[in-house]
Protein backbone atom coordinates (compact mmCIF):
# COMPACT_ATOMS: atom_id res chain seq x y z
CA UNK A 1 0.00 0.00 0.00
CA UNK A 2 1.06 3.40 -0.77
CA UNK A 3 1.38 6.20 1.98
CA UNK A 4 1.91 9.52 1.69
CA UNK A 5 3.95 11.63 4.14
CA UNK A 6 5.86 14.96 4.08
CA UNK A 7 9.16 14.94 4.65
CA UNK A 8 12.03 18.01 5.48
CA UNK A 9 15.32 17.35 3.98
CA UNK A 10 18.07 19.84 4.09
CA UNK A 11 20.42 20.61 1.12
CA UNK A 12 23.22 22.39 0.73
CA UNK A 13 22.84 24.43 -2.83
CA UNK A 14 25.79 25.96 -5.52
CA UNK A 15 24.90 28.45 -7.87
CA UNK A 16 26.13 28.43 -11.70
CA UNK A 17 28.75 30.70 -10.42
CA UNK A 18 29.53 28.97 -7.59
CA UNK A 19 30.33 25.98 -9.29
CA UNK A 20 32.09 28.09 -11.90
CA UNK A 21 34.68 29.44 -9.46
CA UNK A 22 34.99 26.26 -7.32
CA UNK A 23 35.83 24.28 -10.89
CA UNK A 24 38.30 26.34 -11.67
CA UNK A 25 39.93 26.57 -8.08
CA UNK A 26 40.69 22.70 -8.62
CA UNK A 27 42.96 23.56 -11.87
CA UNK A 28 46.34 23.99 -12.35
CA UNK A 29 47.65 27.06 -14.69
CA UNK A 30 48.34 24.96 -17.49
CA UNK A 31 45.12 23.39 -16.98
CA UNK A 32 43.68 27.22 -16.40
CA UNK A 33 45.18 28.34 -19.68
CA UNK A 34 43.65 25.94 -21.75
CA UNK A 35 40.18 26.53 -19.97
CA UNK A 36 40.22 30.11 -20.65
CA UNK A 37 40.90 29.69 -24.22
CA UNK A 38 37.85 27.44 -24.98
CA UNK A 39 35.93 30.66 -23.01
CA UNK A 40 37.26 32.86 -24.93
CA UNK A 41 36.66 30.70 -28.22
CA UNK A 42 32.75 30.07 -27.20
CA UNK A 43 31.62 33.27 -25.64
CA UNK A 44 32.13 35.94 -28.34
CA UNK A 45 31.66 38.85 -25.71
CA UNK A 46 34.90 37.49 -24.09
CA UNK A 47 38.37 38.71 -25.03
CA UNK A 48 42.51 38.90 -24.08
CA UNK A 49 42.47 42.50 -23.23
CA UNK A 50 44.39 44.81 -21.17
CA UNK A 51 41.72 46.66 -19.31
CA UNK A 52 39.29 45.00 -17.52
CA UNK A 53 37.28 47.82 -16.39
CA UNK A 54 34.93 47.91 -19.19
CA UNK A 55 33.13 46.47 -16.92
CA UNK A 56 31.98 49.35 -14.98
CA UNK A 57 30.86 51.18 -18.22
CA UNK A 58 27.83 48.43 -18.60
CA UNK A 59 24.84 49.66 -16.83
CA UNK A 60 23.62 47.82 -14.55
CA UNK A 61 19.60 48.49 -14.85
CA UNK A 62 19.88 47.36 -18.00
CA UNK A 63 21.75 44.08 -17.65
CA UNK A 64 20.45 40.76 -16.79
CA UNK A 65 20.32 39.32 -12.96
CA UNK A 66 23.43 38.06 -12.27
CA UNK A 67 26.02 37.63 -9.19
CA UNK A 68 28.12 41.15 -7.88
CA UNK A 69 31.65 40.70 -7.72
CA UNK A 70 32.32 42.59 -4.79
CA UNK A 71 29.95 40.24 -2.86
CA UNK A 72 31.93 36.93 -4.13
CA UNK A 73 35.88 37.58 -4.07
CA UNK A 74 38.04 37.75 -1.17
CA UNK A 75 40.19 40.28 -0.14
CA UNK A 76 43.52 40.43 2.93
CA UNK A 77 41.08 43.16 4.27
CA UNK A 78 38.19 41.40 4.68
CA UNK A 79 38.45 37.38 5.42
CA UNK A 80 35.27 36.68 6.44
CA UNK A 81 33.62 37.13 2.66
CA UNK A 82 35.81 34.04 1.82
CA UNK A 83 33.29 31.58 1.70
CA UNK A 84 31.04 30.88 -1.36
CA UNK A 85 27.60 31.98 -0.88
CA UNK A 86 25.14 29.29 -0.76
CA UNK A 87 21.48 29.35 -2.74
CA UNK A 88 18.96 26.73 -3.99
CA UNK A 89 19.86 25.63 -7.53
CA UNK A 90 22.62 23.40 -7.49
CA UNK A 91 24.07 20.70 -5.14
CA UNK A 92 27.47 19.79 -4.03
CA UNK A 93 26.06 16.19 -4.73
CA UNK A 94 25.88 16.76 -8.26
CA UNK A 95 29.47 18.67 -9.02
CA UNK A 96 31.83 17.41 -6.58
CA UNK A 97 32.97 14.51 -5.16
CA UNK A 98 32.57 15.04 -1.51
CA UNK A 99 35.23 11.70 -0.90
CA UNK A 100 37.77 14.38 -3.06
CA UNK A 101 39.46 15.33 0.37
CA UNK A 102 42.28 13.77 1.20
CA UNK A 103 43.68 12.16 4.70
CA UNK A 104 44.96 14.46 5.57
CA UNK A 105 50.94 38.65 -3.56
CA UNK A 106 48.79 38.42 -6.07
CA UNK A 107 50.63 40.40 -9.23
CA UNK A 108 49.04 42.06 -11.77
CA UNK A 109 48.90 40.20 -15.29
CA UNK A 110 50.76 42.99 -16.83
CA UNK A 111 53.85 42.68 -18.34
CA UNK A 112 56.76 44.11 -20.72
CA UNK A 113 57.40 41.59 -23.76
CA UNK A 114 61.19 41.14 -22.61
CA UNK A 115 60.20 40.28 -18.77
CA UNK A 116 61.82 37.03 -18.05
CA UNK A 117 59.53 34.32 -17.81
CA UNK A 118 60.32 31.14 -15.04
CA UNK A 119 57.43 29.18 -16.34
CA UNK A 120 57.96 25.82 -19.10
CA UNK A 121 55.99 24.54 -21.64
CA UNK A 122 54.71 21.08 -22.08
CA UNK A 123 55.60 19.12 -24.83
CA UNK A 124 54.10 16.06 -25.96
CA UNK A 125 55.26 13.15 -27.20
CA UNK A 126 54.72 9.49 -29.11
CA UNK A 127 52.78 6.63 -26.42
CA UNK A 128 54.58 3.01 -26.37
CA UNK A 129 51.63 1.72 -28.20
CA UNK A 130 52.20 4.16 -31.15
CA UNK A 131 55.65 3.04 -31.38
CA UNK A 132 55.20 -0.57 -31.43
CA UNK A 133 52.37 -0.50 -33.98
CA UNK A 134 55.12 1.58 -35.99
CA UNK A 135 57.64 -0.74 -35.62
CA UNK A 136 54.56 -3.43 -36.78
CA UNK A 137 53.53 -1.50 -39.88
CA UNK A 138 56.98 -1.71 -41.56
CA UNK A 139 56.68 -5.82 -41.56
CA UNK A 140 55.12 -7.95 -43.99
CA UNK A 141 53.01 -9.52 -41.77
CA UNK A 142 49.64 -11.08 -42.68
CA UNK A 143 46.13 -9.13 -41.86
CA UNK A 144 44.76 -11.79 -39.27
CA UNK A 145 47.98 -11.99 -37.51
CA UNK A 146 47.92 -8.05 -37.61
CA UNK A 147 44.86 -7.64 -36.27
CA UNK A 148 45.99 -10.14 -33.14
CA UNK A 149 49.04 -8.16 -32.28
CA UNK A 150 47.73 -4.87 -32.65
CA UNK A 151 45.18 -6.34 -30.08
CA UNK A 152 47.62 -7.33 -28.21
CA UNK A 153 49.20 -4.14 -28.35
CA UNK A 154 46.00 -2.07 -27.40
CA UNK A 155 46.13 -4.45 -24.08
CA UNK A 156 49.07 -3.76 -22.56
CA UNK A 157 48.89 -1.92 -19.54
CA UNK A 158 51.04 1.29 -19.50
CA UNK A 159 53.83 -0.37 -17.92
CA UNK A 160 54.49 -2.83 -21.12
CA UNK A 161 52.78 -5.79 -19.50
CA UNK A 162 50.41 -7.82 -21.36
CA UNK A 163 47.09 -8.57 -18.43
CA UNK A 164 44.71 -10.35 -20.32
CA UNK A 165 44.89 -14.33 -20.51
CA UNK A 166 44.90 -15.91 -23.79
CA UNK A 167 41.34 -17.12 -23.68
CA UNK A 168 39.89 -13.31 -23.07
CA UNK A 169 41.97 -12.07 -26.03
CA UNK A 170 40.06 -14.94 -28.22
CA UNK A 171 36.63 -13.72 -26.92
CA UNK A 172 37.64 -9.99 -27.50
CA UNK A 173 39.24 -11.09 -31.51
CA UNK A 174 35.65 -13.16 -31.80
CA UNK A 175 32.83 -10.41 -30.59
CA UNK A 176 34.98 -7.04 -31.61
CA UNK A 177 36.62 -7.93 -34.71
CA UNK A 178 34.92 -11.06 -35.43
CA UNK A 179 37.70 -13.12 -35.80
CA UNK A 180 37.96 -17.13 -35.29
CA UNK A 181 42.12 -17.56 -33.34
CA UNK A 182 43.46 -20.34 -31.69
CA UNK A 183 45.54 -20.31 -29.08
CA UNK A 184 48.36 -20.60 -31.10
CA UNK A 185 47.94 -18.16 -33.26
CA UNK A 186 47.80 -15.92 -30.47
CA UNK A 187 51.22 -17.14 -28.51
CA UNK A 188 52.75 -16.47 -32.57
CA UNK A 189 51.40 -12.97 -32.76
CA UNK A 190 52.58 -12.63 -28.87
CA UNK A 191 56.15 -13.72 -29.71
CA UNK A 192 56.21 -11.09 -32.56
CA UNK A 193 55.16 -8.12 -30.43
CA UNK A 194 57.72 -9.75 -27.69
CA UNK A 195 60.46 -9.30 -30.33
CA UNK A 196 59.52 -5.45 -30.83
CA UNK A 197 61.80 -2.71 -29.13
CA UNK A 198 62.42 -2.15 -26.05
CA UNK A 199 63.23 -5.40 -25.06
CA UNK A 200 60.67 -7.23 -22.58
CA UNK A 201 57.42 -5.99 -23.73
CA UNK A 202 54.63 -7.71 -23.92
CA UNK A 203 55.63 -9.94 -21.25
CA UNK A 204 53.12 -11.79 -18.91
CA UNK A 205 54.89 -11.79 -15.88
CA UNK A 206 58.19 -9.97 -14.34
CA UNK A 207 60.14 -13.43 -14.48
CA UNK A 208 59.42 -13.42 -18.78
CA UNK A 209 59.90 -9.75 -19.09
CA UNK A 210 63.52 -10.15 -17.60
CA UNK A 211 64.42 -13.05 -19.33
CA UNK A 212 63.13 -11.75 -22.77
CA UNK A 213 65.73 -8.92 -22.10
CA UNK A 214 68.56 -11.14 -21.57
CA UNK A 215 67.80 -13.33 -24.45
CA UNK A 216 67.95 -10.16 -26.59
CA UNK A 217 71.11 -9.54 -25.32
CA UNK A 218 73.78 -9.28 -28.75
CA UNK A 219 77.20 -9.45 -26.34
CA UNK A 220 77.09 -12.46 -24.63
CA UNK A 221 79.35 -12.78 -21.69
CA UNK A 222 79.52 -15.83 -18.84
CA UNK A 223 77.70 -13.10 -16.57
CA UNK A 224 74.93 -13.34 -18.93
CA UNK A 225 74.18 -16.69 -19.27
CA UNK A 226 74.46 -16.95 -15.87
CA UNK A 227 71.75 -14.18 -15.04
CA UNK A 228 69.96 -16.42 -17.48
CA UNK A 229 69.97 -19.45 -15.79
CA UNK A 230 69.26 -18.07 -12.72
CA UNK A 231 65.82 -15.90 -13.78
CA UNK A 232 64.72 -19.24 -15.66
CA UNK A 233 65.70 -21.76 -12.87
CA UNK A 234 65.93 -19.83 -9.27
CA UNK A 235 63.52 -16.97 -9.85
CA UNK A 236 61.98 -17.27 -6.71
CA UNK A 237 65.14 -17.60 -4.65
CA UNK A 238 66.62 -14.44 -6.50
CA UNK A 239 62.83 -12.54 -5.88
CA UNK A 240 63.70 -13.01 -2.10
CA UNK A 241 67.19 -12.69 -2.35
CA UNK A 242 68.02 -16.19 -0.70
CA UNK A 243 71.12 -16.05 -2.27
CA UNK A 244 73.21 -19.11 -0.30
CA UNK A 245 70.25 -21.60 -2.09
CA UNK A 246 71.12 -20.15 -5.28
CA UNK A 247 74.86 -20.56 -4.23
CA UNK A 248 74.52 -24.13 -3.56
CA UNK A 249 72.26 -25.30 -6.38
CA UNK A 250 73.41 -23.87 -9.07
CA UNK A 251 77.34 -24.96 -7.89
CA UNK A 252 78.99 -21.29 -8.45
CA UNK A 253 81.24 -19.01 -6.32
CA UNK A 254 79.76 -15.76 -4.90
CA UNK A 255 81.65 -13.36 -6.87
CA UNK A 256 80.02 -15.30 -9.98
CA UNK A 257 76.81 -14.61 -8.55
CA UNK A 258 77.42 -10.82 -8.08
CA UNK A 259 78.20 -10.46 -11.38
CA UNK A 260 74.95 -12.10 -12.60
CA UNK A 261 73.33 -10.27 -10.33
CA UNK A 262 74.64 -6.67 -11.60
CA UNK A 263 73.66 -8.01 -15.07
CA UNK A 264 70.02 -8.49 -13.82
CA UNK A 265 69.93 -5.45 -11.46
CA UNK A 266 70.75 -3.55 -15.29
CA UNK A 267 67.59 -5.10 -16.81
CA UNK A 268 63.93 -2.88 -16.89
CA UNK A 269 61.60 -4.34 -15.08
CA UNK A 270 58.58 -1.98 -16.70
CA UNK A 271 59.73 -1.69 -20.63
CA UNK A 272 56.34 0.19 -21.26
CA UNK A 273 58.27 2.97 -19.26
CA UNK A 274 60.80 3.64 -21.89
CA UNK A 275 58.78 5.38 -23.99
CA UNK A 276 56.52 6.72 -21.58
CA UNK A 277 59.11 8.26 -19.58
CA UNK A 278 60.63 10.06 -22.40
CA UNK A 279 57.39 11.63 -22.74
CA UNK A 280 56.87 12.35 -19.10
CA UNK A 281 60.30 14.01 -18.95
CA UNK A 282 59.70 16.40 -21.77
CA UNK A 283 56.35 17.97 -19.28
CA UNK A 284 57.57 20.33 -17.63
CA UNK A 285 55.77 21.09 -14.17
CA UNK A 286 54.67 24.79 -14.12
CA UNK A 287 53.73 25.93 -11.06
CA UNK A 288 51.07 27.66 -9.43
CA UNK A 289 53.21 29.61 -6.77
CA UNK A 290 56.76 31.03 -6.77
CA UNK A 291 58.44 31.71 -3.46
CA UNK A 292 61.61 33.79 -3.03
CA UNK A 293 63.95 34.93 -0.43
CA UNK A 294 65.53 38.40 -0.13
CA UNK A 295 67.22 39.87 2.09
CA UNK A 296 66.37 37.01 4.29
CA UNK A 297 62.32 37.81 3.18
CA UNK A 298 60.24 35.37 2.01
CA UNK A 299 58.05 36.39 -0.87
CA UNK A 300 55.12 35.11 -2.59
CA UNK A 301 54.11 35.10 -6.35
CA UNK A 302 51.09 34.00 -7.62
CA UNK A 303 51.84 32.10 -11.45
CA UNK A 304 49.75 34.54 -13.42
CA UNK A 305 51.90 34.39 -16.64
CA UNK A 306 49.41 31.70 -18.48
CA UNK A 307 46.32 33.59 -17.15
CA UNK A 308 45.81 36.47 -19.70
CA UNK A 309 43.67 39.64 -18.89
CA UNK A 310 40.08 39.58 -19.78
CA UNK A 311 38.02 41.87 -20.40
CA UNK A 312 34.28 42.54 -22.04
CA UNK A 313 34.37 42.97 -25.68
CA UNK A 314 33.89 46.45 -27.12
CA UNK A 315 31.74 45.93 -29.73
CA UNK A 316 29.25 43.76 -27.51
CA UNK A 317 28.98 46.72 -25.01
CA UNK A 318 28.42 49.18 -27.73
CA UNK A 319 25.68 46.81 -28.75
CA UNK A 320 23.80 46.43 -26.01
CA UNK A 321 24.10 50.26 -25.12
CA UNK A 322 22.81 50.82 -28.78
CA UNK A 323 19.41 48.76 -28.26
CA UNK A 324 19.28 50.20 -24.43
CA UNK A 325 18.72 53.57 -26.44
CA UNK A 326 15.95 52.01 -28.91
CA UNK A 327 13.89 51.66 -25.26
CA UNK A 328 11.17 49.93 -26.58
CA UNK A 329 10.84 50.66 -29.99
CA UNK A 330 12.79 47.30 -30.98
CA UNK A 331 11.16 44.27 -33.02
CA UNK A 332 10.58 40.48 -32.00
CA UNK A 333 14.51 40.08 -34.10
CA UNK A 334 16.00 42.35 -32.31
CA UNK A 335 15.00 41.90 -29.33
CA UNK A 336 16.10 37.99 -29.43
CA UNK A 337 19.53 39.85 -30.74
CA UNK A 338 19.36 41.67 -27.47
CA UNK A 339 18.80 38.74 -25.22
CA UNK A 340 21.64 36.87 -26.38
CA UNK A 341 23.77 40.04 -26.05
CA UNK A 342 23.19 40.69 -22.42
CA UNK A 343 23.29 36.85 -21.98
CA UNK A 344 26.90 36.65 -23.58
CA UNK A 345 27.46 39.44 -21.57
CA UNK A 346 26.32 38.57 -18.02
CA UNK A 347 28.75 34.89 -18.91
CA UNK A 348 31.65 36.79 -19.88
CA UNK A 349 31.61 38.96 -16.83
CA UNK A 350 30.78 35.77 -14.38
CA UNK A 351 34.08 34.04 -15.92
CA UNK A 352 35.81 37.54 -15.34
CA UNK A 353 34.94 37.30 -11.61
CA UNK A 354 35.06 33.90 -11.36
CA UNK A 355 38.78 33.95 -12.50
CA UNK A 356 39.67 36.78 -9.97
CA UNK A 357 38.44 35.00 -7.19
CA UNK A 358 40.23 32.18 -8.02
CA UNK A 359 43.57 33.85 -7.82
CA UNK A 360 42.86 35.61 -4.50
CA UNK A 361 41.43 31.98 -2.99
CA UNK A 362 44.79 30.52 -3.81
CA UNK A 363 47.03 33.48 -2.84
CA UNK A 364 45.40 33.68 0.66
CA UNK A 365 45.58 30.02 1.20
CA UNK A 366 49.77 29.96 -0.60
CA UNK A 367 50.02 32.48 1.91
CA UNK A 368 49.14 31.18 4.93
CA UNK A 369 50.68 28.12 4.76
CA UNK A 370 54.03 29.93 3.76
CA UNK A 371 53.47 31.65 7.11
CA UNK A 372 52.67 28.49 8.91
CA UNK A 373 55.67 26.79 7.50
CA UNK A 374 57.80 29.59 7.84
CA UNK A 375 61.20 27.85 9.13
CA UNK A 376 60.78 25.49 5.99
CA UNK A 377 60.77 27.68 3.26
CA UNK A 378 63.37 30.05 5.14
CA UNK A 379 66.05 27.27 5.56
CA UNK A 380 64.20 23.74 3.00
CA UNK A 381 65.18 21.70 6.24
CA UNK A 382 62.72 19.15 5.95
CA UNK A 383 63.00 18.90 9.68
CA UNK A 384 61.63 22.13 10.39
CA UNK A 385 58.25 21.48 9.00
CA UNK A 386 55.44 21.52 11.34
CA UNK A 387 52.69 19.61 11.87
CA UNK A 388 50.24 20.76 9.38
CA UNK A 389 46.55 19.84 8.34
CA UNK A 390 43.44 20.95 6.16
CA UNK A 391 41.85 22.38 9.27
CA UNK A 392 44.84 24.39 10.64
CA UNK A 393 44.62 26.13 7.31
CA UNK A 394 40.89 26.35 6.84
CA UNK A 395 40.94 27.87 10.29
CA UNK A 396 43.45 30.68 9.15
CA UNK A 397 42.42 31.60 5.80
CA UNK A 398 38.09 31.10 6.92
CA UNK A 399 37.60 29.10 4.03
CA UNK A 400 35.93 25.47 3.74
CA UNK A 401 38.29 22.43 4.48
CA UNK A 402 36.99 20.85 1.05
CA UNK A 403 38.15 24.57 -1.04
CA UNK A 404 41.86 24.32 1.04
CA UNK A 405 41.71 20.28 -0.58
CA UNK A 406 40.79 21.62 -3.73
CA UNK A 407 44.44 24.31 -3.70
CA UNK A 408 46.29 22.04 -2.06
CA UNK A 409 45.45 18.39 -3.95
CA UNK A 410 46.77 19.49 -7.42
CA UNK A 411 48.75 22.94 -7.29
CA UNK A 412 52.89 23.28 -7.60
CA UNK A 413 55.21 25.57 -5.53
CA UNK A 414 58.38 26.74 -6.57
CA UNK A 415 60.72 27.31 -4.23
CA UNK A 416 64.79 27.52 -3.77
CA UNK A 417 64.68 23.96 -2.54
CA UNK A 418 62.58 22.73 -5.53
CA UNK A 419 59.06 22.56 -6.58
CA UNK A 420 56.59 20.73 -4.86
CA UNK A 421 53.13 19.37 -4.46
CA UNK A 422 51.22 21.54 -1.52
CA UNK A 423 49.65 18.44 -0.40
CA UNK A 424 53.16 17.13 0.11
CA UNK A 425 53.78 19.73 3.01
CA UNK A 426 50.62 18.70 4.81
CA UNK A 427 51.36 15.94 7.55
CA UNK A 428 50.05 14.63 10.83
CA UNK A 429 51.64 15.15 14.23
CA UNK A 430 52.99 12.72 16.69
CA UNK A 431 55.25 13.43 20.25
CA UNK A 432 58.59 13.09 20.94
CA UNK A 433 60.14 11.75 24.05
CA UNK A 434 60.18 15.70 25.32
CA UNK A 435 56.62 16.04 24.81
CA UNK A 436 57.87 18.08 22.17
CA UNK A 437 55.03 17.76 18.50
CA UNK A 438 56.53 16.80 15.73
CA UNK A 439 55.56 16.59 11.67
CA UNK A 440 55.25 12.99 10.61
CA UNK A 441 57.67 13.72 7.70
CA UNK A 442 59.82 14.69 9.86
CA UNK A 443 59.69 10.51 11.37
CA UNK A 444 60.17 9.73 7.53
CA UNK A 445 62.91 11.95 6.47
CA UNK A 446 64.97 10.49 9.73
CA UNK A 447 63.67 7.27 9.16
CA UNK A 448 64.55 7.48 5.23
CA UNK A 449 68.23 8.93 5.95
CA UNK A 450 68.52 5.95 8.69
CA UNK A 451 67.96 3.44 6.01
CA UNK A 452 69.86 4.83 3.48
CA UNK A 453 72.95 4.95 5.53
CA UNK A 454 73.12 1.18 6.84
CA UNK A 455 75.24 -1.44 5.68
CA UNK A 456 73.44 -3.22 2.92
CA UNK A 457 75.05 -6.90 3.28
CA UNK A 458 72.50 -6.72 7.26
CA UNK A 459 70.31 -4.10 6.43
CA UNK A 460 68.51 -2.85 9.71
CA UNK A 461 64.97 -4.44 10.60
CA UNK A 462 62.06 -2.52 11.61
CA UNK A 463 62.73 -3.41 15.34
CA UNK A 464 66.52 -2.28 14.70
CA UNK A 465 65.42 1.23 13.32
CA UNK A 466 62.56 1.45 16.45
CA UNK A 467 65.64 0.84 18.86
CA UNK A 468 67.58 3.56 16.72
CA UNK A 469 64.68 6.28 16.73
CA UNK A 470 64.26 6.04 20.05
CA UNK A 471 67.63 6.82 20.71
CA UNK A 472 67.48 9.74 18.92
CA UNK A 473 64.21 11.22 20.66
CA UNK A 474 61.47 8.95 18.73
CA UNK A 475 59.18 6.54 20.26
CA UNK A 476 58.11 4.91 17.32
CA UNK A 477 56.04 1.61 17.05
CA UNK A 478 57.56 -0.99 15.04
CA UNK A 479 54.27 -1.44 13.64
CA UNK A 480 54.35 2.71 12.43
CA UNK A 481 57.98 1.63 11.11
CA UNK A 482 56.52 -0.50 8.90
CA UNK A 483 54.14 1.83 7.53
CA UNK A 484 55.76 5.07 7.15
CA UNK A 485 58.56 2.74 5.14
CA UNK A 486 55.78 1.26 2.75
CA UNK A 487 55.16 4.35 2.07
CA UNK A 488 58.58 5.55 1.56
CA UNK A 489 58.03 2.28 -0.41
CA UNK A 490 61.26 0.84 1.03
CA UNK A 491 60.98 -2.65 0.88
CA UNK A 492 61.45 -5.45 4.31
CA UNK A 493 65.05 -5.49 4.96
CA UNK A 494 65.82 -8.91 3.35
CA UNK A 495 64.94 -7.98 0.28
CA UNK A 496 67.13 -4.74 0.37
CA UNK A 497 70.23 -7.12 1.04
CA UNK A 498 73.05 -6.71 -1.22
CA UNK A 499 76.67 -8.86 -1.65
């Protein structure tokens, strides 16, 4: 049986422009730059200008409802109009992810022509993929056998490993490019993609991709065939480095074995990366924020060099101030010609403000957590960061803890110690054994350094580097050991043995 019954629900709503501004808070400049130019490509009354205050000269009696700057952008003077202003049209539900939030000066746009600029641009480049079906299109090699490798190809993962079992990659041939293979046919059209460059791609596991590499080696030394042997026959020993077993059944000395271990340790255990990396090192990170020191000052920049001026286009505001002086003596054309003016025109100035606010919601928040971290970016001794988290910030700057996520989660800072992810410089705090806080990274950068510095034939074990820590101030768990170095991803210390 149906019932009927009234219920009160409470929502939290975003305007258009709300959701405008928060949109492009979560982009990067290069990200920004592009965004702008597809604005400035659709909305006609939108231009690269250098004065922005047409807008004042548009009359405001005569312009569409729409959202006042002044009442949406934040300024040093005035914190408290930081927050977004909330109304009943759209939800958070239906723009954001609210799961987005992690565990934990402005400058003017103008410049001279010969100003130096600090920022790089990214350059693109050819996918693995690309290059193996290049290397594949130069072959005689018959169309059904083709069509298998270049499915093979478009399954590799971007590492250079091939996922799929054989019997998934017949179903896929069968219902996409209706194509009866066998099994074999598939291993043959395997082996040919295996034979491509780099070496080892296309392999099914890490124990094939190495030994594919070795086979393809053209100077073959005793070292060699050795590594050989011992990825074919004692790949599990050498995975867990228990190198006495491989000692004493494979009947060689230990200086034999460190040479076939060197040859091994040269190998690429994710071939995919060859060509992907080349790409990734031509993108250049350009970041969002600049610091600087001088005279023992630390100054902020705000990254506007990829953010052009903007400004309402001339002719659109002549427009519309032609037709405002028609009153009402305008026809059903013209006055559909006016409506999309002011429309245009009430976007273009949204996008305007929208963009301004943007850059003052990131320089307040830059800002504060310069100040907070003050000793960092004075000196870059990781040991001098402090204890930091979304609310200490949110707290300082009186914006939301989701808008601080949204600057720090995907934004770049220069500094003289090297550019950086905010999010890196966030961290939890724990106590020394003064009673003293202390940053987290601060437990990982000792921790890190500790490791680094042992001797690698007994490399320390967790309860080794607990004793250690504590020595030095730190009462560590072994069990918090363990997880700051997984994610230092520093492996157990057996497996970071060496001879």
């Amino acid at each position: 049986m149906l019932h009927q019954r009234q219920q009160q629900k409470l929502l939290q709503k975003l305007s258009p422009q709300q959701v405008l501004v928060m949109r492009l808070l979560q982009q990067p400049v290069i990200s920004l730059e592009q965004r702008i130019k597809q604005e400035i490509e659709d909305n006609p009354a939108l231009e690269e200008t250098a004065d922005i205050n047409d807008l004042d000269e548009i009359d405001d009696e005569n312009e569409p409802e729409s959202i006042d700057a002044d009442e949406d952008t934040f300024s040093e003077e005035d914190e408290d109009h930081a927050e977004l202003k909330v109304d009943n049209e759209f939800s958070f539900e239906d723009y954001f992810d609210l799961d987005d939030i992690p565990d934990y000066k402005l400058v003017s746009n103008n410049r001279s022509p010969d100003e130096e600029a600090w920022e790089s641009p990214v350059v693109s480049g050819t996918s693995f993929q690309e290059y193996l079906l290049a290397q594949m299109g130069v072959q005689k090699i018959p169309d059904k056998q083709f069509i298998i490798a270049s499915t093979i190809i478009g399954n590799l993962d971007e590492t250079g490993y091939l996922t799929r079992e054989v019997p998934a990659l017949i179903n896929d041939l069968a219902f996409n490019q209706n194509l009866d293979a066998s099994e074999a046919e598939i291993l043959e059209a395997l082996q040919l993609v295996q034979g491509f460059d780099p070496p080892g791609i296309a392999a099914r596991t890490l124990q094939e991709c190495l030994l594919l590499q070795l086979i393809s080696k053209p100077d073959r030394t005793y070292a060699t065939d050795l590594a050989e042997v011992i990825v074919r026959y004692y790949f599990d020993e050498f995975s867990k480095k228990h190198y006495e077993k491989i000692l004493q059944k494979a009947h060689i000395t230990e200086e034999e074995l460190k040479e076939a271990v060197e040859e091994i340790t040269k190998l690429n255990p994710k071939p995919g990366f060859t060509i992907s990396e080349e790409v990734r090192s031509s993108q250049y990170i350009i970041p969002d924020f600049l610091i600087t020191i001088n005279d023992g000052e630390i100054e902020l920049t705000l990254n506007s060099r990829n953010t052009p001026e903007l400004s309402i286009n001339r002719e659109y505001i002549d427009m519309l101030q032609g037709y405002n002086h028609k009153k009402k003596k305008i026809n059903n054309n013209e006055k559909a010609a006016l409506s999309f003016i002011k429309q245009k025109i009430d976007s273009a100035r949204g996008f305007i403000d929208a963009i301004k606010q943007r850059q003052e919601t990131l320089y307040v928040t830059m800002r504060a957590i310069m100040d907070y971290q003050k000793e960092y970016f004075q000196t870059g001794d990781e040991t001098r960061l402090k204890p930091m988290i979304l609310k200490d910030i949110s707290n300082k700057v009186g914006l939301d803890i989701s808008t601080v996520s949204r600057v720090a989660n995907s934004k770049y800072v220069q500094t003289p110690f090297g550019t950086f992810l905010l999010k890196s410089f966030f961290s939890e705090s724990l106590q020394n054994t003064m009673g003293e806080e202390i940053s987290t990274r601060e437990i990982k950068k000792i921790l890190s350094d500790t490791i680094e510095a042992e001797n690698k034939s007994t490399p320390l074990t967790d309860e080794e580097l607990e004793e250690i820590l504590l020595k030095k101030g730190y009462n560590i768990a072994r069990r918090t050991i363990a997880k700051y170095r997984k994610q230092l991803r520093i492996p157990v210390a057996r497996l970071r043995k060496e001879l």
